[in-house]
PDB file of N, CA and C in Angstrom:
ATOM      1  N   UNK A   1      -8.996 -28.851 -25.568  1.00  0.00           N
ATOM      2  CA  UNK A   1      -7.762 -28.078 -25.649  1.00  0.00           C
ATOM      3  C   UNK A   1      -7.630 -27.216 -24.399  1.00  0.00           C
ATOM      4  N   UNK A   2      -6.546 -27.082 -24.015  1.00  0.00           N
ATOM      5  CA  UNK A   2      -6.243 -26.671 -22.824  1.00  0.00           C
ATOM      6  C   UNK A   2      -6.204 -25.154 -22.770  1.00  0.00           C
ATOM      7  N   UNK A   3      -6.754 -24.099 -22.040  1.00  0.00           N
ATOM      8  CA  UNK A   3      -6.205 -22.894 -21.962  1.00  0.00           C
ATOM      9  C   UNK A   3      -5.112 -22.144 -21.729  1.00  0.00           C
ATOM     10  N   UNK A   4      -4.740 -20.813 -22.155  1.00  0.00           N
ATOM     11  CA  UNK A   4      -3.267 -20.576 -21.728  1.00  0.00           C
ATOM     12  C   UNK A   4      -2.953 -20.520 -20.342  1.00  0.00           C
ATOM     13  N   UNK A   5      -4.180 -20.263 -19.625  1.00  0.00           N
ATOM     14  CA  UNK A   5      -3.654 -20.125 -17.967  1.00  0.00           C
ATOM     15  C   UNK A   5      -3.981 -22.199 -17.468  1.00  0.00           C
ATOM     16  N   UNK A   6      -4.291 -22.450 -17.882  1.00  0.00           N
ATOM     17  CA  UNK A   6      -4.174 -24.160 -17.849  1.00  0.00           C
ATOM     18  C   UNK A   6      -3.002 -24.367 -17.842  1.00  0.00           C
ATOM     19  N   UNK A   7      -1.909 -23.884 -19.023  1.00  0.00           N
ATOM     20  CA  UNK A   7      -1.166 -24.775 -19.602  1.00  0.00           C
ATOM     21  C   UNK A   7      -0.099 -23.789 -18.470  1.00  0.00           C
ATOM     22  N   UNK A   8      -0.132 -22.349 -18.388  1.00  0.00           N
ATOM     23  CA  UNK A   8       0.662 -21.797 -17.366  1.00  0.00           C
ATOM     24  C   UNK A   8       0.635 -22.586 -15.957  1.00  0.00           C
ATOM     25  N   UNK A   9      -0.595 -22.484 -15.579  1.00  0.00           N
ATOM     26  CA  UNK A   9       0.060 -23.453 -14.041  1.00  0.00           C
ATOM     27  C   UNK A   9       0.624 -24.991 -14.291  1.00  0.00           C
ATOM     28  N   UNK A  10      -0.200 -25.907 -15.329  1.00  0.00           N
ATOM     29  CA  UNK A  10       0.486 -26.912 -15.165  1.00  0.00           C
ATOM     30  C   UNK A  10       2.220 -26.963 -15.334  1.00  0.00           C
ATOM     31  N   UNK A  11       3.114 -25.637 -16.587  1.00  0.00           N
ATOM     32  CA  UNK A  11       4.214 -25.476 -16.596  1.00  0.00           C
ATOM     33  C   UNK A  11       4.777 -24.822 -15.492  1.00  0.00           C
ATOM     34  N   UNK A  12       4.478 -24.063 -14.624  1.00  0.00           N
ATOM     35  CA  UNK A  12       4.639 -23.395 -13.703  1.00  0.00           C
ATOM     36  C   UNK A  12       4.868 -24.558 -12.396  1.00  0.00           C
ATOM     37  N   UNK A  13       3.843 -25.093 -12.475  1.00  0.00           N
ATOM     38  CA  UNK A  13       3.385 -26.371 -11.112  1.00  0.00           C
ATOM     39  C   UNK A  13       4.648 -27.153 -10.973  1.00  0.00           C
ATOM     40  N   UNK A  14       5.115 -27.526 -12.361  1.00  0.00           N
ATOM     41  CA  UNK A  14       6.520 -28.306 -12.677  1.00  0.00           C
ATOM     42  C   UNK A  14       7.811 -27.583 -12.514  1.00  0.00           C
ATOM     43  N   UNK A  15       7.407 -26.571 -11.899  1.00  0.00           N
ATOM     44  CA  UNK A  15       8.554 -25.713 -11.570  1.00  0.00           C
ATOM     45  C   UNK A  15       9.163 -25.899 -10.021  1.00  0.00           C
ATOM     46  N   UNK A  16      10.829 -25.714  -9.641  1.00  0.00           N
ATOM     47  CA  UNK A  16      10.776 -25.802  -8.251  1.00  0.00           C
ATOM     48  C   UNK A  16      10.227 -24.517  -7.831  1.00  0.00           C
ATOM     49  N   UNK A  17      10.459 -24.077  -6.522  1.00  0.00           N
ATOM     50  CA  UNK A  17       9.448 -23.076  -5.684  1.00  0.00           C
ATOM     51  C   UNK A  17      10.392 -21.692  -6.180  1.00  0.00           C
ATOM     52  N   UNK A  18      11.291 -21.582  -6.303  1.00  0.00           N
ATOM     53  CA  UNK A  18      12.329 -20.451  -6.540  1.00  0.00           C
ATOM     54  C   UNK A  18      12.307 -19.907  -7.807  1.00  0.00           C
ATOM     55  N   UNK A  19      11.736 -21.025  -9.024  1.00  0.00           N
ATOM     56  CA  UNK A  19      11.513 -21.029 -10.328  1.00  0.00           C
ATOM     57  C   UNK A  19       9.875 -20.468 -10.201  1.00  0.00           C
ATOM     58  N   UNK A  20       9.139 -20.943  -9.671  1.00  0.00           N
ATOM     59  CA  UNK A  20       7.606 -20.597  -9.389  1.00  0.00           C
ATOM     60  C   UNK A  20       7.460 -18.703  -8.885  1.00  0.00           C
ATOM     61  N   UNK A  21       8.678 -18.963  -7.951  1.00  0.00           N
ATOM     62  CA  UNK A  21       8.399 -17.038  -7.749  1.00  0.00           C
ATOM     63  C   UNK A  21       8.247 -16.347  -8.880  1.00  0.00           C
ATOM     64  N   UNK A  22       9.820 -16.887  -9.746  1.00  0.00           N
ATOM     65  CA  UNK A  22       9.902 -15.803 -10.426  1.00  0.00           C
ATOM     66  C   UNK A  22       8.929 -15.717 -11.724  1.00  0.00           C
ATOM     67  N   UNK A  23       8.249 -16.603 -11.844  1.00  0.00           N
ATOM     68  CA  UNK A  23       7.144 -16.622 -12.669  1.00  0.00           C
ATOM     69  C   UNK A  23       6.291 -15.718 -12.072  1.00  0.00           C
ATOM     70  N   UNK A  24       5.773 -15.638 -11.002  1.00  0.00           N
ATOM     71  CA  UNK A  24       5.138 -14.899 -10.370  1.00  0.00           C
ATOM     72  C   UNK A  24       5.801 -13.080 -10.615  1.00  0.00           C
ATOM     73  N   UNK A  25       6.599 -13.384 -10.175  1.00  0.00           N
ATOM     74  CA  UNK A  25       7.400 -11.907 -10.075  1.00  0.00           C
ATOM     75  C   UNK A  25       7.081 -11.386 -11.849  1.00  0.00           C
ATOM     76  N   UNK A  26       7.556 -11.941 -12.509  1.00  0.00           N
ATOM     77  CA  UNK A  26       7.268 -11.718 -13.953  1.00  0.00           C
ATOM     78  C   UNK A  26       5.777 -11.621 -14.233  1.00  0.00           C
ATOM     79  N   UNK A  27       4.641 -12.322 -14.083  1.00  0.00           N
ATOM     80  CA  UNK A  27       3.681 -11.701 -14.034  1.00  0.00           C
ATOM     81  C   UNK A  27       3.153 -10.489 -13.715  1.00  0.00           C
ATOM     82  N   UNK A  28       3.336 -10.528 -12.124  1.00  0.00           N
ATOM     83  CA  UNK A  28       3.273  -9.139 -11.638  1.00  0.00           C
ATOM     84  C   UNK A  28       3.910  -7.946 -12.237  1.00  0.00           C
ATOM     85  N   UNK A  29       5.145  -7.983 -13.106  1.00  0.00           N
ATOM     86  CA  UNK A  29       5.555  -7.082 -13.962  1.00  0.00           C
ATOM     87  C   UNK A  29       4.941  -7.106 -15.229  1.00  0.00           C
ATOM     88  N   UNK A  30       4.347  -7.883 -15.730  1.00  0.00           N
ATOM     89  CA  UNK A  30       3.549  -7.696 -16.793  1.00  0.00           C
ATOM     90  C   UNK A  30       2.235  -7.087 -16.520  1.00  0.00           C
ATOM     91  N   UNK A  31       1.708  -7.312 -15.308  1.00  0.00           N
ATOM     92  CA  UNK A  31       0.254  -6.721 -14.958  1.00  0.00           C
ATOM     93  C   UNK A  31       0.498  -4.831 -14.970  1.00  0.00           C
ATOM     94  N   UNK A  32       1.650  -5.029 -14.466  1.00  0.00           N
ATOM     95  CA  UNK A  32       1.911  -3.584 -14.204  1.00  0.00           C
ATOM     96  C   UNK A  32       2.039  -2.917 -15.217  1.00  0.00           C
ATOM     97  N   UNK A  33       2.119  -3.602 -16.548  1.00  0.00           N
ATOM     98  CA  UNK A  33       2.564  -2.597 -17.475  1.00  0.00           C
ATOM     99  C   UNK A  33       1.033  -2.577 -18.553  1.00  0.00           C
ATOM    100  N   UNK A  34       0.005  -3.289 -17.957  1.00  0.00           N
ATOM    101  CA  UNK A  34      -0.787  -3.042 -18.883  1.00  0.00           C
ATOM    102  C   UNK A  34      -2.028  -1.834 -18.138  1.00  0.00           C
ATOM    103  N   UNK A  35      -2.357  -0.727 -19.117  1.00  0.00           N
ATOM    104  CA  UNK A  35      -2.833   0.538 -18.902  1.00  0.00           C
ATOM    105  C   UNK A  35      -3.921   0.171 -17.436  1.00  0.00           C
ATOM    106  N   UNK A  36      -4.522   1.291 -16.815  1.00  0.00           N
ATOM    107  CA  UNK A  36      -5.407   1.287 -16.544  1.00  0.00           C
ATOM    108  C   UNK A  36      -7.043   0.700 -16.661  1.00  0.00           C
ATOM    109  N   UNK A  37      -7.082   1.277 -18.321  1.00  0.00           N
ATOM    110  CA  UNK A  37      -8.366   1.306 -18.652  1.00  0.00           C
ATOM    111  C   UNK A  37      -8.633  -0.286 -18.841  1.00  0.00           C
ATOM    112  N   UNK A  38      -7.281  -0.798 -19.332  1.00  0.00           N
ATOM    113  CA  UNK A  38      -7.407  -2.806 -19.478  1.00  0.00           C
ATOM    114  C   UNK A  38      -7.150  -3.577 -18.523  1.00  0.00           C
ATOM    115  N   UNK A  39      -7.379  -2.879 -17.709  1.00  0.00           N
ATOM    116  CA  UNK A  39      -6.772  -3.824 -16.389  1.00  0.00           C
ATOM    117  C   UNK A  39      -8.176  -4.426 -15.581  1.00  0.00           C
ATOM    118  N   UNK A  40      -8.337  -5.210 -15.185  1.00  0.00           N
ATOM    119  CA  UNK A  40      -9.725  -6.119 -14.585  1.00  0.00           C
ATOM    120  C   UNK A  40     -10.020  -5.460 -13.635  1.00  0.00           C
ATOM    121  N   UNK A  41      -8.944  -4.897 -13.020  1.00  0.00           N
ATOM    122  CA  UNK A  41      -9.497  -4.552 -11.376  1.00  0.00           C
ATOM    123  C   UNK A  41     -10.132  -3.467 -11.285  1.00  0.00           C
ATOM    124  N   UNK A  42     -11.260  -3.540 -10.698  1.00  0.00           N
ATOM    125  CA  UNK A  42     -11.987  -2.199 -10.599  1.00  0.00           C
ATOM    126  C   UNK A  42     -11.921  -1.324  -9.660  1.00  0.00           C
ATOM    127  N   UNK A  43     -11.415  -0.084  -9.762  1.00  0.00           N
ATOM    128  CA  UNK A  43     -11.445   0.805  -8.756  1.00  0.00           C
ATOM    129  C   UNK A  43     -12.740   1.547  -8.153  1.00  0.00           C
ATOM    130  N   UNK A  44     -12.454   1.795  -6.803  1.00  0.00           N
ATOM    131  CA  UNK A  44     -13.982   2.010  -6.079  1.00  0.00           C
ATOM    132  C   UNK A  44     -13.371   4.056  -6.441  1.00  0.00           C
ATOM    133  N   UNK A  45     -14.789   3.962  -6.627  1.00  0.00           N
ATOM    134  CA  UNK A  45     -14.968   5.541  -7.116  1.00  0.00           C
ATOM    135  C   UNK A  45     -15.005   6.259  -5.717  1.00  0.00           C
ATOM    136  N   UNK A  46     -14.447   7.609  -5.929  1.00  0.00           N
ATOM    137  CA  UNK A  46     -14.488   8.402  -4.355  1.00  0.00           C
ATOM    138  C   UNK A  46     -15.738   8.327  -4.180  1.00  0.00           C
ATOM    139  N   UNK A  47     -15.968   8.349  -2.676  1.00  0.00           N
ATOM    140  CA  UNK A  47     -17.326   8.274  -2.188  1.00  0.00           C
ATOM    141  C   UNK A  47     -17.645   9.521  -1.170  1.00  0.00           C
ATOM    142  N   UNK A  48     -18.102  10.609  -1.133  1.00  0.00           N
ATOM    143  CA  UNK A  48     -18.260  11.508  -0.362  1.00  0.00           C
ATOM    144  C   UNK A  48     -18.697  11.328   0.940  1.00  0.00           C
ATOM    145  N   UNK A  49     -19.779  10.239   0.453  1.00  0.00           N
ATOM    146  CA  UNK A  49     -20.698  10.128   2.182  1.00  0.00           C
ATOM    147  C   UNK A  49     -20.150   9.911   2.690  1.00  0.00           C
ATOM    148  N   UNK A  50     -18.774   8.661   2.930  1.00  0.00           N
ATOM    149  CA  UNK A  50     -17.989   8.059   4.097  1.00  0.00           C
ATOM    150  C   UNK A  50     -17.632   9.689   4.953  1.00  0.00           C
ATOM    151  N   UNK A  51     -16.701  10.348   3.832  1.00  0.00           N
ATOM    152  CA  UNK A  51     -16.054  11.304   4.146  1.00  0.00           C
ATOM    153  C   UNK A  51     -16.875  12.921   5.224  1.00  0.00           C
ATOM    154  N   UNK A  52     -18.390  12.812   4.453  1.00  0.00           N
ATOM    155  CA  UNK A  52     -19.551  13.584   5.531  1.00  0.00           C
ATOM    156  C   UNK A  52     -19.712  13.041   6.654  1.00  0.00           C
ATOM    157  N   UNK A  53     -19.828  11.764   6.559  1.00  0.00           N
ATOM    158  CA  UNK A  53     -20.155  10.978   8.161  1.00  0.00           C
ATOM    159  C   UNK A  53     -18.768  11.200   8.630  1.00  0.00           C
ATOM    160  N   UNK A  54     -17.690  10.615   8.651  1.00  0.00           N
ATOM    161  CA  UNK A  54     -16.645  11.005   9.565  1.00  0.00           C
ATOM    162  C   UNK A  54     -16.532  12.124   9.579  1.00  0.00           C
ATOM    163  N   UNK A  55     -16.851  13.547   9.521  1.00  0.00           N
ATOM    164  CA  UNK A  55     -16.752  14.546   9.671  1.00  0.00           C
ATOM    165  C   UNK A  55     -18.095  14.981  10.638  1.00  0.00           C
ATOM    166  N   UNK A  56     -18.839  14.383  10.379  1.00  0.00           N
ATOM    167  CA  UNK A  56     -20.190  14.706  11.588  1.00  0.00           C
ATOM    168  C   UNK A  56     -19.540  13.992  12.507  1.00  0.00           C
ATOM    169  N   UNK A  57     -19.074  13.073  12.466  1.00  0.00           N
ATOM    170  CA  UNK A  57     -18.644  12.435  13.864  1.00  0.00           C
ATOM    171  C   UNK A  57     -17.486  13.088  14.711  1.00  0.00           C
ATOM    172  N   UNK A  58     -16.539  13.856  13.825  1.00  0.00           N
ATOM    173  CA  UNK A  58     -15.690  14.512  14.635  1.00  0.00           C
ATOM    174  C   UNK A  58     -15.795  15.631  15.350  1.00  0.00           C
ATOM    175  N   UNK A  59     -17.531  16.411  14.099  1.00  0.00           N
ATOM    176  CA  UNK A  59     -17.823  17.276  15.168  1.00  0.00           C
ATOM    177  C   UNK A  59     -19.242  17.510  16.371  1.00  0.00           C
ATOM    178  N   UNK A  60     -19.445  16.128  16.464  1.00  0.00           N
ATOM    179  CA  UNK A  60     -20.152  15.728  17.527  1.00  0.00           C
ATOM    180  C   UNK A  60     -19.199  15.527  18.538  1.00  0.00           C
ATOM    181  N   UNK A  61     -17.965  14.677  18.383  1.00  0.00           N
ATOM    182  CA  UNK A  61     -17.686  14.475  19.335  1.00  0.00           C
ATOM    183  C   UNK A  61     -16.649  15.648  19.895  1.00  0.00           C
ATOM    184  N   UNK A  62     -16.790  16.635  19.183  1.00  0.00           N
ATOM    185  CA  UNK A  62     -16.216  18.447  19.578  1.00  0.00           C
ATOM    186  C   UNK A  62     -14.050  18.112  19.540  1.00  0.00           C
ATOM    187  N   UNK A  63     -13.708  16.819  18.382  1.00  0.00           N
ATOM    188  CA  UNK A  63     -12.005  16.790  18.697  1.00  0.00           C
ATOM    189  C   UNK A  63     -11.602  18.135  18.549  1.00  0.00           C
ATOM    190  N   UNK A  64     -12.316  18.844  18.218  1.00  0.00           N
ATOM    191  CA  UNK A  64     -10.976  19.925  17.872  1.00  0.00           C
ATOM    192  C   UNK A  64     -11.013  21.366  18.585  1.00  0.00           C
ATOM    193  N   UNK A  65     -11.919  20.936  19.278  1.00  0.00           N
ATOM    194  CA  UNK A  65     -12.785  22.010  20.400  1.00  0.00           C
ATOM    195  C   UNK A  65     -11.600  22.788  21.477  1.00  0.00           C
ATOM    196  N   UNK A  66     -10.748  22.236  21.438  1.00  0.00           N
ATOM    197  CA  UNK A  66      -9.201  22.637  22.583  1.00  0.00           C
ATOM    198  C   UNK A  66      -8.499  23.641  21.850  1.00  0.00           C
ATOM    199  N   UNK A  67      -8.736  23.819  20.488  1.00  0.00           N
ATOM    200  CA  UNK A  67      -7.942  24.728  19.550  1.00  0.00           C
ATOM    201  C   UNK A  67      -8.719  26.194  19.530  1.00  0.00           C
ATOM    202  N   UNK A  68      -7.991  26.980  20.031  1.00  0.00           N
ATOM    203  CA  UNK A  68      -8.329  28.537  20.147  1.00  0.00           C
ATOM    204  C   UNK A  68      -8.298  29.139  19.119  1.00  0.00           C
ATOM    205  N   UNK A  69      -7.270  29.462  18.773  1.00  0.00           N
ATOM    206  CA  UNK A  69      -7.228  29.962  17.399  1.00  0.00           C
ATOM    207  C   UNK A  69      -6.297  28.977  16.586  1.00  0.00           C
ATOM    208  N   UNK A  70      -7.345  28.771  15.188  1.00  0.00           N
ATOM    209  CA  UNK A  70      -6.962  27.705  14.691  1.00  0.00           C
ATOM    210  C   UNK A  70      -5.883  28.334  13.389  1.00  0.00           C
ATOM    211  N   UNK A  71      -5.299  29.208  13.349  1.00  0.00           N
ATOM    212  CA  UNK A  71      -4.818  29.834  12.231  1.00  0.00           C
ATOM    213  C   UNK A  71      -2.881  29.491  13.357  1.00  0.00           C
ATOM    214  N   UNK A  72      -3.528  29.862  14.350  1.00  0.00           N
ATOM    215  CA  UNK A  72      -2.202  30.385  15.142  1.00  0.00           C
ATOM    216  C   UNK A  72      -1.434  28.579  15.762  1.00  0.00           C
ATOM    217  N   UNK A  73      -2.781  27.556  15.552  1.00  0.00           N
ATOM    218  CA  UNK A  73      -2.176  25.891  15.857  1.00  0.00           C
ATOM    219  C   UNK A  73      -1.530  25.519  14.437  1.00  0.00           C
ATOM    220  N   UNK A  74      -2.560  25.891  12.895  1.00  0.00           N
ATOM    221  CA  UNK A  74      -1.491  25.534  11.918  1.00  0.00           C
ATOM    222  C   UNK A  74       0.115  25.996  12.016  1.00  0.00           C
ATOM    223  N   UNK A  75       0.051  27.394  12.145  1.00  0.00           N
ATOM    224  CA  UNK A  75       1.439  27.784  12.341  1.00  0.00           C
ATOM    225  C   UNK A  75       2.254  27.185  12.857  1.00  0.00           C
ATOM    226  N   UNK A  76       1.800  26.470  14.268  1.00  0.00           N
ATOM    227  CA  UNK A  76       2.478  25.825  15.138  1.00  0.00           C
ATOM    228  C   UNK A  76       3.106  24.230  14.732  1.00  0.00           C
ATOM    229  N   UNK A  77       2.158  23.764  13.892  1.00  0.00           N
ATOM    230  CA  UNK A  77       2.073  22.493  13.488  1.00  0.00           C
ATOM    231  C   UNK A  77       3.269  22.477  12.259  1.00  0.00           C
ATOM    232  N   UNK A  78       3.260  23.705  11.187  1.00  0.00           N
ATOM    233  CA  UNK A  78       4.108  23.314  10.692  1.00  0.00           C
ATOM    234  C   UNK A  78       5.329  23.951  10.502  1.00  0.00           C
ATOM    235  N   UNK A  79       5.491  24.592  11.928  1.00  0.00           N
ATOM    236  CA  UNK A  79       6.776  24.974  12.421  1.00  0.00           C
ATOM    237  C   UNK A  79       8.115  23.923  12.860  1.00  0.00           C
ATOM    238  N   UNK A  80       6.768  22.903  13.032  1.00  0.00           N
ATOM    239  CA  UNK A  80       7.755  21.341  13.414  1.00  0.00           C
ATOM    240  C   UNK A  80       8.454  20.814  11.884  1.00  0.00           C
ATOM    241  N   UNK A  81       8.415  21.283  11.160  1.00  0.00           N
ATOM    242  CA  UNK A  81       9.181  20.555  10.467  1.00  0.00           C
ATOM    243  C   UNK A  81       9.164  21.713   8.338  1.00  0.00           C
ATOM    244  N   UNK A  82       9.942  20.988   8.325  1.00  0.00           N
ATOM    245  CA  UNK A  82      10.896  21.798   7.078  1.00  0.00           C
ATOM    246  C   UNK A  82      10.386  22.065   6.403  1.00  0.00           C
ATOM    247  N   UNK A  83       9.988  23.079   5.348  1.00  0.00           N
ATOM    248  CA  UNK A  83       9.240  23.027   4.260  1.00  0.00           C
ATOM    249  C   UNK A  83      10.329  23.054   2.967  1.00  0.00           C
ATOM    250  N   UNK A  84      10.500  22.765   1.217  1.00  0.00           N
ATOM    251  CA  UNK A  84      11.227  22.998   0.373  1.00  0.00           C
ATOM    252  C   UNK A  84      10.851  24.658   0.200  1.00  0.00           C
ATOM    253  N   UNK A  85      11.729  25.338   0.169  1.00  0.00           N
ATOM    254  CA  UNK A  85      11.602  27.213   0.021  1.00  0.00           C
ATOM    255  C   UNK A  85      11.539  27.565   1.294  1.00  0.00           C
ATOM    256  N   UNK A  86      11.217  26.824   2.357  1.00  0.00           N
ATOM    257  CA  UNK A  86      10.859  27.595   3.136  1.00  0.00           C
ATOM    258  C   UNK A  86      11.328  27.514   4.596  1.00  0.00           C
ATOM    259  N   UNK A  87      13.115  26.964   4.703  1.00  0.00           N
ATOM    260  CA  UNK A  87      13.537  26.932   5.136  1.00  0.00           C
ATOM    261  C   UNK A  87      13.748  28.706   6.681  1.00  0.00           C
ATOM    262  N   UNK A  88      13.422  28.561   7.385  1.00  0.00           N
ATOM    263  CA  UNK A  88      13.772  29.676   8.209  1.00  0.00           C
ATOM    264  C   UNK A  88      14.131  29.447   9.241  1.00  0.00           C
TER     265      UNK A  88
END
């Protein structure tokens, strides 16, 4: 006896290519709607170390070493552009 994903591609396979998307497309909307916790794909857990090593590396290699006072470059940085409330 054939399985349901058997019997899906062979009905699918018999499909033209435009009919085949939208099978596809419809899947993909069904994947989407099933929770998290049932879903196959496994998510990679945050990992700190990556995040320590690129940070030793930025300050070995001294990037941010050109910034004098670093209170007075944020200011600067987000003077470039709009905040919500905080239009001035």
């Amino acid at each position: 006896m054939d399985t349901v994903l058997e019997q899906l591609l062979e009905d699918a396979g018999g499909l033209p290519k435009e009919m085949q998307k939208e099978v596809l497309n419809f899947v993909r909307f069904l994947k989407s709607r099933v929770p998290v916790k049932q879903s196959r794909v496994k998510k990679k857990k945050p990992n700190g170390e990556k995040l320590i090593r690129l940070l030793q590396e930025a300050s070995e290699k001294k990037l941010f070493s050109h910034i004098q006072d670093p209170a007075a470059w944020q200011r600067d940085l987000r003077r470039d552009r709009s905040l919500p409330g905080r239009e001035v």
